[in-house]
N, C-alpha and C. Protein backbone atom coordinates (compact mmCIF):
# COMPACT_ATOMS: atom_id res chain seq x y z
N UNK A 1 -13.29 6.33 -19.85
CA UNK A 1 -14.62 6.76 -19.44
C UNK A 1 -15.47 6.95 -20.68
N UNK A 2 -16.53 6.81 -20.82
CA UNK A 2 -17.74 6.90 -21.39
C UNK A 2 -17.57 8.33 -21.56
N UNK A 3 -18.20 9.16 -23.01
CA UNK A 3 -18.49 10.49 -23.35
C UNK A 3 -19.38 10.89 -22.31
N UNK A 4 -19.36 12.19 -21.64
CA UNK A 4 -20.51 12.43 -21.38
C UNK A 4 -20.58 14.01 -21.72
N UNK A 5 -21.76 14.87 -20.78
CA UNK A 5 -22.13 16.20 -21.38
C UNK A 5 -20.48 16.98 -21.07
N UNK A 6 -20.05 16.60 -20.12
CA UNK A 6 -18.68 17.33 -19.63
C UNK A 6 -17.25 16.76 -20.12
N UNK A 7 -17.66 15.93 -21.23
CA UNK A 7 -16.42 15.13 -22.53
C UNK A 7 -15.66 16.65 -22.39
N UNK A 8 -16.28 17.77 -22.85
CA UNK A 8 -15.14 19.08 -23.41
C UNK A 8 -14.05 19.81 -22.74
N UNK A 9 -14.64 19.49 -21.26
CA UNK A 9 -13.66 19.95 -20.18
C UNK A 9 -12.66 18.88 -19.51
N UNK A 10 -13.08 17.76 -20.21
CA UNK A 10 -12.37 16.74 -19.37
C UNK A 10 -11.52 15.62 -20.56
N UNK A 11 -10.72 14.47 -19.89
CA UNK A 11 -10.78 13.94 -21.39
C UNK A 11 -11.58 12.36 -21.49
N UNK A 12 -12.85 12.73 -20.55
CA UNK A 12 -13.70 10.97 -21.29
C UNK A 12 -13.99 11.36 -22.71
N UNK A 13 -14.27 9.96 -22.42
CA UNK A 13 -14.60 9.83 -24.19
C UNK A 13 -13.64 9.66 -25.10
N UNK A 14 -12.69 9.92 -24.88
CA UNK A 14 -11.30 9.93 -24.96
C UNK A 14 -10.21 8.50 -24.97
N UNK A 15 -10.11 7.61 -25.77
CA UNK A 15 -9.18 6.39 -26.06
C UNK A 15 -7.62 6.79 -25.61
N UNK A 16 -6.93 6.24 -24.35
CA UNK A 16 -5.45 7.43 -24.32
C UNK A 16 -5.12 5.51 -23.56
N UNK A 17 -4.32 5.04 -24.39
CA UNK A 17 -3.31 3.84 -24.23
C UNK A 17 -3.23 3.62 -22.67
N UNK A 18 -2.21 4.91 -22.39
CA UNK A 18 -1.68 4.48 -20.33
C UNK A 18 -2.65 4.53 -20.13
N UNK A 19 -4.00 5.71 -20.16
CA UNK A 19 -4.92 5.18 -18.95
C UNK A 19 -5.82 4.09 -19.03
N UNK A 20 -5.61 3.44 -20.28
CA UNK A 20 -6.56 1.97 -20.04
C UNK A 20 -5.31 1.12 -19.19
N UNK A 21 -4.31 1.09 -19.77
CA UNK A 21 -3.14 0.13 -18.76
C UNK A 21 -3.63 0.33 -17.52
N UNK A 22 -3.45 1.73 -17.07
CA UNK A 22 -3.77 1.83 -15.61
C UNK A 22 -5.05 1.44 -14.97
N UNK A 23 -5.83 1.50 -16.10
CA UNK A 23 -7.45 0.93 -15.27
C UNK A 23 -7.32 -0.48 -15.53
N UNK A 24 -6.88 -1.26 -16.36
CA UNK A 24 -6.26 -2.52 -16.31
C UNK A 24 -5.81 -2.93 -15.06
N UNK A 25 -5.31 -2.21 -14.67
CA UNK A 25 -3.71 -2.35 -13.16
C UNK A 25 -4.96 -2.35 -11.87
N UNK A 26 -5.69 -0.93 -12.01
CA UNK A 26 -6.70 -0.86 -11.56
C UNK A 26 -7.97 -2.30 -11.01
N UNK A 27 -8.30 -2.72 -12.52
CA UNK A 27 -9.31 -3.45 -12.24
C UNK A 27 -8.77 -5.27 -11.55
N UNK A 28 -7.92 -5.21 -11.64
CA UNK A 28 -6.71 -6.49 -11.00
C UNK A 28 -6.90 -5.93 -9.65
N UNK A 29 -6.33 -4.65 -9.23
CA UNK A 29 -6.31 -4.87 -7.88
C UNK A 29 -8.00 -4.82 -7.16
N UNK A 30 -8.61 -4.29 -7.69
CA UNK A 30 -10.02 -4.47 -7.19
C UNK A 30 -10.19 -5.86 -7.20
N UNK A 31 -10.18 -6.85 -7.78
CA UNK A 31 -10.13 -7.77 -7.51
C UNK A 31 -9.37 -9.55 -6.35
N UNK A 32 -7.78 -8.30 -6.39
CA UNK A 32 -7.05 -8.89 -5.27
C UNK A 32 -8.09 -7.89 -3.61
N UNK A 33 -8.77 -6.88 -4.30
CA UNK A 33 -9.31 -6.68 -2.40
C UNK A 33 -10.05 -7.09 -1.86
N UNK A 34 -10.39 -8.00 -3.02
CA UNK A 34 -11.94 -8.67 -2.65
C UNK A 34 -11.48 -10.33 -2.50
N UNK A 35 -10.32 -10.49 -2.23
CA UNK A 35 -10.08 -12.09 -2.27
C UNK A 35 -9.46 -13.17 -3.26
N UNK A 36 -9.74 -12.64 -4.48
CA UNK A 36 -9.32 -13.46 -5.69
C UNK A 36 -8.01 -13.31 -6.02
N UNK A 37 -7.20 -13.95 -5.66
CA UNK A 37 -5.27 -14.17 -5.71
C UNK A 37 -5.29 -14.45 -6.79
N UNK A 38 -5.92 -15.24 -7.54
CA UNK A 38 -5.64 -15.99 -8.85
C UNK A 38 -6.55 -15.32 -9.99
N UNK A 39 -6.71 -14.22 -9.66
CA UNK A 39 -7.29 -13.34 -10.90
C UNK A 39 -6.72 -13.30 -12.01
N UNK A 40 -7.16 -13.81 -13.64
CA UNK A 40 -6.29 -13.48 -14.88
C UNK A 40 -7.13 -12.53 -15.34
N UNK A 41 -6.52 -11.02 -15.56
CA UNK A 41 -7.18 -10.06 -16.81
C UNK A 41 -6.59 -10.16 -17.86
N UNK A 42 -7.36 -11.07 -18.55
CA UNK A 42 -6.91 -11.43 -20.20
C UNK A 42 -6.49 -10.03 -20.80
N UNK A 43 -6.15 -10.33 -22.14
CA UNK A 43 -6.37 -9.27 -23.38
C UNK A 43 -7.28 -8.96 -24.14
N UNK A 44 -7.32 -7.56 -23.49
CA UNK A 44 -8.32 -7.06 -23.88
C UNK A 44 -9.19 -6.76 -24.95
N UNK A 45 -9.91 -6.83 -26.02
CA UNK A 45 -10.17 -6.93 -27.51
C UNK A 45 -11.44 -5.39 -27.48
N UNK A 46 -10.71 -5.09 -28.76
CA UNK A 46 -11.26 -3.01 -29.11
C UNK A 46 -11.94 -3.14 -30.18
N UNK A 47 -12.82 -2.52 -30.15
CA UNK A 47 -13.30 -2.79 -31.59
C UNK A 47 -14.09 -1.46 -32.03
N UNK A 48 -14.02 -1.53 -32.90
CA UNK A 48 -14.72 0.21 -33.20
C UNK A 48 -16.09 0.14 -34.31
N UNK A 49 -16.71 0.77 -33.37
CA UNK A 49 -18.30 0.38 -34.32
C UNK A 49 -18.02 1.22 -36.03
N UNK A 50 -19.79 0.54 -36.56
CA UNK A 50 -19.26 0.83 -37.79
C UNK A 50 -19.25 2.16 -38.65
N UNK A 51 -19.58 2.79 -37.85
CA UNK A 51 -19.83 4.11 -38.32
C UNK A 51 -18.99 5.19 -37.23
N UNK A 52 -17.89 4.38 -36.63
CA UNK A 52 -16.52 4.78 -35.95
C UNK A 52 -17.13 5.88 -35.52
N UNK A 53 -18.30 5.58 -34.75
CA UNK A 53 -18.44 7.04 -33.72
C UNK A 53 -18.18 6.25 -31.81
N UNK A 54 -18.30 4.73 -32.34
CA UNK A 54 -18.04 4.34 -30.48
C UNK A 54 -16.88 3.42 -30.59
N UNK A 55 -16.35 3.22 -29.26
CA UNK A 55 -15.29 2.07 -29.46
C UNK A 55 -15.48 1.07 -28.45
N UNK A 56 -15.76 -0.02 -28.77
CA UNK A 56 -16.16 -1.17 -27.52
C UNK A 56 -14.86 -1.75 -27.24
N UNK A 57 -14.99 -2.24 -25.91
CA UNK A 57 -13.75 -2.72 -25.15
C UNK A 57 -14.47 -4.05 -24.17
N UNK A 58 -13.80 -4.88 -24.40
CA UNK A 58 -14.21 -5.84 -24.01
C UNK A 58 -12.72 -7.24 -22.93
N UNK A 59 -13.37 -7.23 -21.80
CA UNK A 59 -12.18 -7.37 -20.99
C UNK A 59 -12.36 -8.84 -20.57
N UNK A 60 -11.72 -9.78 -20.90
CA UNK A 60 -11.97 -11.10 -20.36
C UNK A 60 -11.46 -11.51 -18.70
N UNK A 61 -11.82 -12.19 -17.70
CA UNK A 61 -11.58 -11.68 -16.40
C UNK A 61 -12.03 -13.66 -15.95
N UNK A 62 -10.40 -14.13 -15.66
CA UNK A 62 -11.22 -15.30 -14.82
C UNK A 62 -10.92 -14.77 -13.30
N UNK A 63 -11.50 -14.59 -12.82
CA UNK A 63 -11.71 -15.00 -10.98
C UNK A 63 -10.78 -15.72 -10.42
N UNK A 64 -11.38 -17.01 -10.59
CA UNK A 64 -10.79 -18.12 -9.50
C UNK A 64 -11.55 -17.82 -8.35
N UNK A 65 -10.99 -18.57 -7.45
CA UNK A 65 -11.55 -18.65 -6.46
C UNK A 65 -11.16 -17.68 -4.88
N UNK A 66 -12.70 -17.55 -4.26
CA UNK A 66 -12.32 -16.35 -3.18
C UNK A 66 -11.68 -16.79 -2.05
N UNK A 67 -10.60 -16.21 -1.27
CA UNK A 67 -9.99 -16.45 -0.62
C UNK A 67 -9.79 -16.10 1.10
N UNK A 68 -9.83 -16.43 2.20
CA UNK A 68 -10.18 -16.12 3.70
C UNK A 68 -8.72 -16.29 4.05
N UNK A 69 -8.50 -15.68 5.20
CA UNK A 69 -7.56 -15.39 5.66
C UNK A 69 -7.50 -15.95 6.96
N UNK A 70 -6.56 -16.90 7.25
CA UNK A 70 -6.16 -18.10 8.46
C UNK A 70 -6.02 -17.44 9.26
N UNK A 71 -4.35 -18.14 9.63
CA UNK A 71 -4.08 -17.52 11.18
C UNK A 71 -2.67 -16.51 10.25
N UNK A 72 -2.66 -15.76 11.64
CA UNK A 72 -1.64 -14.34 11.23
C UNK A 72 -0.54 -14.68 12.44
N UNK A 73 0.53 -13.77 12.44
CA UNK A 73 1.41 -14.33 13.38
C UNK A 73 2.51 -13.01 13.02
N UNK A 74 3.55 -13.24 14.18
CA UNK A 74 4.59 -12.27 13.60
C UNK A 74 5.85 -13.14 14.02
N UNK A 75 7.38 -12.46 13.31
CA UNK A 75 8.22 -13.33 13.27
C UNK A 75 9.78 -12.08 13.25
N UNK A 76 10.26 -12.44 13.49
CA UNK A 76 11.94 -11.49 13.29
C UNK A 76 12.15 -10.65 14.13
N UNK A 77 12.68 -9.67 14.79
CA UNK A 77 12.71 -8.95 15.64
C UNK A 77 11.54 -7.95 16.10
N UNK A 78 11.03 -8.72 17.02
CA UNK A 78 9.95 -8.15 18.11
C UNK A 78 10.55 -6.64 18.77
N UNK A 79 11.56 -6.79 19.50
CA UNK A 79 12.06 -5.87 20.58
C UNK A 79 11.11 -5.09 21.39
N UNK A 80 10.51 -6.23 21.83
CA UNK A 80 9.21 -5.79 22.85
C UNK A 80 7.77 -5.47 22.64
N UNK A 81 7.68 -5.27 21.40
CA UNK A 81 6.19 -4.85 20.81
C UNK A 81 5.35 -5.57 20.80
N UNK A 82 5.92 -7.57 21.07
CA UNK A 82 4.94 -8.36 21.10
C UNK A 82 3.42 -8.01 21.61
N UNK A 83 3.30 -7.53 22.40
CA UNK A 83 1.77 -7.35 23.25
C UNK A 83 0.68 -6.24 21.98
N UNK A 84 1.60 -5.50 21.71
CA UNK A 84 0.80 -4.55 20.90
C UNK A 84 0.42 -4.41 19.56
N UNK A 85 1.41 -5.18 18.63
CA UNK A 85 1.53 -5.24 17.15
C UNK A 85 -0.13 -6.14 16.73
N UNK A 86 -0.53 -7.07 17.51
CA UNK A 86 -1.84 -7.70 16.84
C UNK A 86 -2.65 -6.51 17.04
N UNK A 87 -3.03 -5.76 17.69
CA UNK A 87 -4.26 -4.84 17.97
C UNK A 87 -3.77 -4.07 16.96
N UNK A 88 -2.66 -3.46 15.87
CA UNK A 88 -2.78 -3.14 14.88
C UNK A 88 -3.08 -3.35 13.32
N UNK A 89 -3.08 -4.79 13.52
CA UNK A 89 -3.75 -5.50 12.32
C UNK A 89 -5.26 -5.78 12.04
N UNK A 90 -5.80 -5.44 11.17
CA UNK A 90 -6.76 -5.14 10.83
C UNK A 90 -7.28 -6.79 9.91
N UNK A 91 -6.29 -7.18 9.21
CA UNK A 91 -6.92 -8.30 8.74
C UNK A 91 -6.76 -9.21 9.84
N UNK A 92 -8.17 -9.50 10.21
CA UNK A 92 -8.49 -10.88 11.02
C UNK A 92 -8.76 -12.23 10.23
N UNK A 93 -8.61 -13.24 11.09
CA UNK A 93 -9.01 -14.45 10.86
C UNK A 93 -10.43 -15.02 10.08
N UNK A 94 -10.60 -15.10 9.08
CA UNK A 94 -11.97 -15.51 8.29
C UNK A 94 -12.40 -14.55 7.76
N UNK A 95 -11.83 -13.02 7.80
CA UNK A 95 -12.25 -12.39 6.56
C UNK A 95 -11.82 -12.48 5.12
N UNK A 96 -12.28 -12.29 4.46
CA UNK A 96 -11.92 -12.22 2.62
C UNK A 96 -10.62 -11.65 2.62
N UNK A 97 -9.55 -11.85 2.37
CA UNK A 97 -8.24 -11.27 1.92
C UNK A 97 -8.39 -10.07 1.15
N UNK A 98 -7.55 -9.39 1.52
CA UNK A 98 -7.51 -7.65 0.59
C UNK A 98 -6.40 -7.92 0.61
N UNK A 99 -5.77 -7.50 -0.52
CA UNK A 99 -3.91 -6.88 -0.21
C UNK A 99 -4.10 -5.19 -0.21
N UNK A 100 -5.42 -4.42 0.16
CA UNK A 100 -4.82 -3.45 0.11
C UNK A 100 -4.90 -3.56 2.34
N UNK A 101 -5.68 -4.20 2.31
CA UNK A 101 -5.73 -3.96 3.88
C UNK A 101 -4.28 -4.79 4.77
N UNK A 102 -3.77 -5.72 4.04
CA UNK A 102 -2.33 -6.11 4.45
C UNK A 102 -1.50 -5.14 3.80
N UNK A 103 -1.65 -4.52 2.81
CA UNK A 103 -0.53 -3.28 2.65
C UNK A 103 -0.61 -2.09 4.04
N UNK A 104 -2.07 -2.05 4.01
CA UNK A 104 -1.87 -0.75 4.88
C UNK A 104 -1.52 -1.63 6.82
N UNK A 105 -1.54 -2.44 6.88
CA UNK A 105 -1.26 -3.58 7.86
C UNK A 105 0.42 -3.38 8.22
N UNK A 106 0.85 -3.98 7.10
CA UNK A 106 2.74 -3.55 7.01
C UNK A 106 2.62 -2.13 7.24
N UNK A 107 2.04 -1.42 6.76
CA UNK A 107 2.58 0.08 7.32
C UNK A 107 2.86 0.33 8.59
N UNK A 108 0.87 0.08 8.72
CA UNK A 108 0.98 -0.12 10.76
C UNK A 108 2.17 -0.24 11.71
N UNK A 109 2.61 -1.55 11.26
CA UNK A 109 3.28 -2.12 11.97
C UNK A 109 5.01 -1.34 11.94
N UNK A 110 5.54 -0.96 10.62
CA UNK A 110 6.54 -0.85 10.68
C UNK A 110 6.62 0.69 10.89
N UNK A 111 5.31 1.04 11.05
CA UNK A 111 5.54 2.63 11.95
C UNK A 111 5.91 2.81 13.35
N UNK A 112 4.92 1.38 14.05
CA UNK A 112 5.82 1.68 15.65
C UNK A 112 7.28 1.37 15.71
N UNK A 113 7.51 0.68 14.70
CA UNK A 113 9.36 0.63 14.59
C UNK A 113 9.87 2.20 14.24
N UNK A 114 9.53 2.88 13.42
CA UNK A 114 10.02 4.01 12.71
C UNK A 114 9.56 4.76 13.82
N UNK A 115 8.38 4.99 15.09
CA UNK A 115 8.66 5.83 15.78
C UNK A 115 9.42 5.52 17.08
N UNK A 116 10.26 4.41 17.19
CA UNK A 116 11.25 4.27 18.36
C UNK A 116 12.52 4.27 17.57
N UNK A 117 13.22 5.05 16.79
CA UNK A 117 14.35 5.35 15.84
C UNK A 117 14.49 4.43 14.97
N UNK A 118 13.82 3.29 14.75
CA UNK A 118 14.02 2.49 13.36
C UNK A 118 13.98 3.09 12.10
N UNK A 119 14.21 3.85 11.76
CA UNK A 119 13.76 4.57 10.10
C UNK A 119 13.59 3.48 9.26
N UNK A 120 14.93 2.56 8.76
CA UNK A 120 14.90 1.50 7.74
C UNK A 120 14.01 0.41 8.29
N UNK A 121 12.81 0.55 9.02
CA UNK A 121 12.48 -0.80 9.67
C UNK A 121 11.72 -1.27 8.27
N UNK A 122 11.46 -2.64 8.00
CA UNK A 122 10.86 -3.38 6.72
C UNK A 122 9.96 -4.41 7.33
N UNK A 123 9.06 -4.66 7.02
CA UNK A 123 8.13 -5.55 7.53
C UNK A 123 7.92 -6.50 6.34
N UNK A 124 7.61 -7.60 5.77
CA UNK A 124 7.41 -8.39 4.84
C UNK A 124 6.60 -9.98 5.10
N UNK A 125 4.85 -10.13 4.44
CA UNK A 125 3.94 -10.82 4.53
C UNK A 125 4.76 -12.32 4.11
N UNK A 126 4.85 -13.06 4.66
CA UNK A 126 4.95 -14.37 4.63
C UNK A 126 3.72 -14.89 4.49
N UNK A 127 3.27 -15.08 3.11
CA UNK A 127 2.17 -16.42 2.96
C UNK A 127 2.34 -17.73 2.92
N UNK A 128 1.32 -18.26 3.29
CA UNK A 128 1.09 -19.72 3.11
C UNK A 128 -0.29 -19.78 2.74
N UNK A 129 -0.37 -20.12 1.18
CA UNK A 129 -1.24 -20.28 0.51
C UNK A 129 -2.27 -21.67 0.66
N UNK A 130 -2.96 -22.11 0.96
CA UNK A 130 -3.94 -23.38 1.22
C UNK A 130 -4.83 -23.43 -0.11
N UNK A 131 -5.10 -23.85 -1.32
CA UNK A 131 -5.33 -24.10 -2.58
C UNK A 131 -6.68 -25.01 -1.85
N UNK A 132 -6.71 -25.81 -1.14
CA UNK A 132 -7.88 -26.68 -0.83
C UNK A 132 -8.57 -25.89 0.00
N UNK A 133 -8.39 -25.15 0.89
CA UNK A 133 -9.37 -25.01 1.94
C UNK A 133 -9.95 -23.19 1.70
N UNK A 134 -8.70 -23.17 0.82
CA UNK A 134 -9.13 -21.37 -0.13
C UNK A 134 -8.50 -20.54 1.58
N UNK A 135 -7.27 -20.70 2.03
CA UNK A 135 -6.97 -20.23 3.12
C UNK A 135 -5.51 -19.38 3.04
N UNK A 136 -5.36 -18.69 3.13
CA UNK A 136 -3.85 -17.57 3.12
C UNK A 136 -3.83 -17.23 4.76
N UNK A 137 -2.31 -17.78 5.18
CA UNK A 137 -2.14 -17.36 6.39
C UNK A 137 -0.89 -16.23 6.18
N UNK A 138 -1.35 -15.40 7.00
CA UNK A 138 0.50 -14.31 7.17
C UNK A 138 1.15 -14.26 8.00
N UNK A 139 2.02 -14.49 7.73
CA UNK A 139 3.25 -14.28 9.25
C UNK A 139 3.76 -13.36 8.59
N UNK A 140 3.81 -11.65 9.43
CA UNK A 140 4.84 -10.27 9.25
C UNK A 140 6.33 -10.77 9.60
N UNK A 141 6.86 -11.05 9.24
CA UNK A 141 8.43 -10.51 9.43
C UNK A 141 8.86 -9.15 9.51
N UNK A 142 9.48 -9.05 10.70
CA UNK A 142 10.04 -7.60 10.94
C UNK A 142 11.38 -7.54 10.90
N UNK A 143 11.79 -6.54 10.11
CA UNK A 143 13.10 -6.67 9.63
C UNK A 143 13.19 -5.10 10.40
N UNK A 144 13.84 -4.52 11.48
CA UNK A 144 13.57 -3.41 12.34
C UNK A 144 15.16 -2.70 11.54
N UNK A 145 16.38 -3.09 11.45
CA UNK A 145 17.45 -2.36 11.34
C UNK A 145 17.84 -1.59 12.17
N UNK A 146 18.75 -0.72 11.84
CA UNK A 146 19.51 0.05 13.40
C UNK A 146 19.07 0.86 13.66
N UNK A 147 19.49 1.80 15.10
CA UNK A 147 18.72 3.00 14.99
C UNK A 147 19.36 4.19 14.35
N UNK A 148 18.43 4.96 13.84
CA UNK A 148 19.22 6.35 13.32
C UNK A 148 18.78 7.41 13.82
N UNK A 149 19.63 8.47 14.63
CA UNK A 149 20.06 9.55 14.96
C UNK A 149 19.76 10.66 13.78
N UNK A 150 19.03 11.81 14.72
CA UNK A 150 19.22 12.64 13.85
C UNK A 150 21.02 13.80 14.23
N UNK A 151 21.92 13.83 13.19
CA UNK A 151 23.32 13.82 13.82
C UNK A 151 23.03 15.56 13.77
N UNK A 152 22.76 16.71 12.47
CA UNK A 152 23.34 17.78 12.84
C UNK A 152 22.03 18.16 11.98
N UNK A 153 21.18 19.43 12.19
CA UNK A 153 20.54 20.25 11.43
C UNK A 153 21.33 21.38 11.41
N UNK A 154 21.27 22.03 10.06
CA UNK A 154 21.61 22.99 9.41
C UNK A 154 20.61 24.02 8.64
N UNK A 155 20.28 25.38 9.28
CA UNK A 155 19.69 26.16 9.20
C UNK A 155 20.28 26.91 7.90
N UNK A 156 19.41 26.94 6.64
CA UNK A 156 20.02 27.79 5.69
C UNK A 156 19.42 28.89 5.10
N UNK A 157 19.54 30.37 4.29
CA UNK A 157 18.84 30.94 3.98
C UNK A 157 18.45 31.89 4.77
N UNK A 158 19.00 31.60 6.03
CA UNK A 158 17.91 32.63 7.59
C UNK A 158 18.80 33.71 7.31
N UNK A 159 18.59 34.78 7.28
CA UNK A 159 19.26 36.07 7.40
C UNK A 159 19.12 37.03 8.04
N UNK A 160 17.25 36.73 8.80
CA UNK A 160 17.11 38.01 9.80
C UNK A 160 16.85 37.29 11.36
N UNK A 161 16.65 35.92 11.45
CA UNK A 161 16.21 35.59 12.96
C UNK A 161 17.28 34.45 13.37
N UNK A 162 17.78 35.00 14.20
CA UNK A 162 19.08 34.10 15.12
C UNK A 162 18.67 32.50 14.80
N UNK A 163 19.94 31.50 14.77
CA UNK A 163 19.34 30.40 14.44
C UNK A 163 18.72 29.93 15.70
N UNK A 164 19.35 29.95 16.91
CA UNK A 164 18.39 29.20 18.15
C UNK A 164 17.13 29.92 18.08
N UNK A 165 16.67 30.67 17.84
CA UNK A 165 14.92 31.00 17.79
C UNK A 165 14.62 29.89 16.71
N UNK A 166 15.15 29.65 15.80
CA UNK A 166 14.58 28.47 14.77
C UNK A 166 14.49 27.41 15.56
N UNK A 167 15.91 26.97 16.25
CA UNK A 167 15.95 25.71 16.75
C UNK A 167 14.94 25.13 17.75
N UNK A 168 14.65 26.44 18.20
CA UNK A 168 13.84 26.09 20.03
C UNK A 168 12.08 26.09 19.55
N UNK A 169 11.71 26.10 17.77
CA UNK A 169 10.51 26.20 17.72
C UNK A 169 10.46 24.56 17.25
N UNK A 170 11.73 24.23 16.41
CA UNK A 170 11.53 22.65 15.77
C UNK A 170 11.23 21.81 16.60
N UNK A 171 10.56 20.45 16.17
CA UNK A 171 9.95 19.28 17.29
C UNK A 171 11.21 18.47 17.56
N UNK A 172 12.39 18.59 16.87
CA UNK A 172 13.38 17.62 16.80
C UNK A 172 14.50 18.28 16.90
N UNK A 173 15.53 16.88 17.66
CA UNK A 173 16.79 17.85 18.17
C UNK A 173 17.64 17.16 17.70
N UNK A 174 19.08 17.82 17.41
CA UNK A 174 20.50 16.91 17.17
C UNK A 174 20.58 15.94 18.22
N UNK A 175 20.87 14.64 17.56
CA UNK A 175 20.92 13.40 18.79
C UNK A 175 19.83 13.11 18.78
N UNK A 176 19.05 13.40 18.75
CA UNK A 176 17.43 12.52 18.97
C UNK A 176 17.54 11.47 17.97
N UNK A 177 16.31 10.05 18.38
CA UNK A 177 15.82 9.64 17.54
C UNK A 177 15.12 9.82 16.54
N UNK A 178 15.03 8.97 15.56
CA UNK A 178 14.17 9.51 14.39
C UNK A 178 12.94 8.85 14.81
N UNK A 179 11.86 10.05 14.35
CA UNK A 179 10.14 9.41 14.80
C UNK A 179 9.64 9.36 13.24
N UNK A 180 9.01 8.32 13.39
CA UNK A 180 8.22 8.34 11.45
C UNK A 180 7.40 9.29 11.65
N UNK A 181 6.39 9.36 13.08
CA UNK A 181 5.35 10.20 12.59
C UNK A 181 5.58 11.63 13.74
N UNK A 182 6.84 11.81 13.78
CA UNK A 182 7.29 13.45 14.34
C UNK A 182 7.22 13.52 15.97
């Protein structure tokens, strides 16, 4: 960050190695949300003025070209969700590609697995990249895994309230399925 009046309380103004990496890491993915797959953030060149009171930073950045998003699809174990899993995807057909909106997409999806006892469920974007027509299609693969049980809770530490008053307030029981979102 740039010095400013509040440099003293904070640390702009301030040259600190990781956090340029990270705004590096940073300024890449701003660029994958906006479409550009083939983004290069060169190396970066520092230079320090001459009377070493500023330090310029200068970031070389090719683009490439912006990218739309085809057809979407899903693939690997359904176990019934077919009807419902598209109304949770958010990237449609002919918008600009984000990977943060297909990250949060895989979540979606592998939450209605995790709330019918899937815990380990994995979801994973299958692209097909189109270089001519600037087109990325996804097919989700659902990788669901088994179900898991919750087998025994163990109440520890309690010393003044019976454990079934604990038990009968928790949302979850021995033997139940596991829910991702409770």
């Amino acid at each position: 960050k740039e010095e400013s009046l509040l440099s003293l309380l904070s640390s702009g103004g301030t040259y600190r190695e990781d956090m340029f990496q990270r705004d590096l890491q940073a300024l890449q993915l701003t660029y994958l949300d906006r479409g550009y797959i083939n983004v290069k953030v060169g190396k970066p060149s520092i230079s320090l003025s001459p009377d070493r009171r500023f330090l310029f930073v200068a970031i070389p950045i090719e683009e490439g070209e912006q990218y739309r998003i085809g057809k979407s699809g899903f693939s690997g174990k359904m176990l019934g969700e077919d009807a419902r899993l598209p109304g949770l995807v958010k990237a449609k057909s002919g918008d600009v590609f984000s990977s943060s909106v297909v990250r949060n997409d895989l979540q979606a999806v592998a939450d209605v697995y995790r709330d019918r006892g899937y815990a380990n469920a994995n979801v994973v974007p299958m692209t097909q990249v189109d270089a001519k027509t600037r087109i990325i299609d996804i097919e989700y693969e659902i990788q669901p895994g088994g179900l898991v049980r919750f087998e025994r809770i163990e109440i520890a530490g309690n010393t003044k309230t019976r454990d079934k008053v604990i038990r009968r307030e928790l949302r979850i029981y021995e033997g139940e399925l596991f829910s991702g979102t409770g």
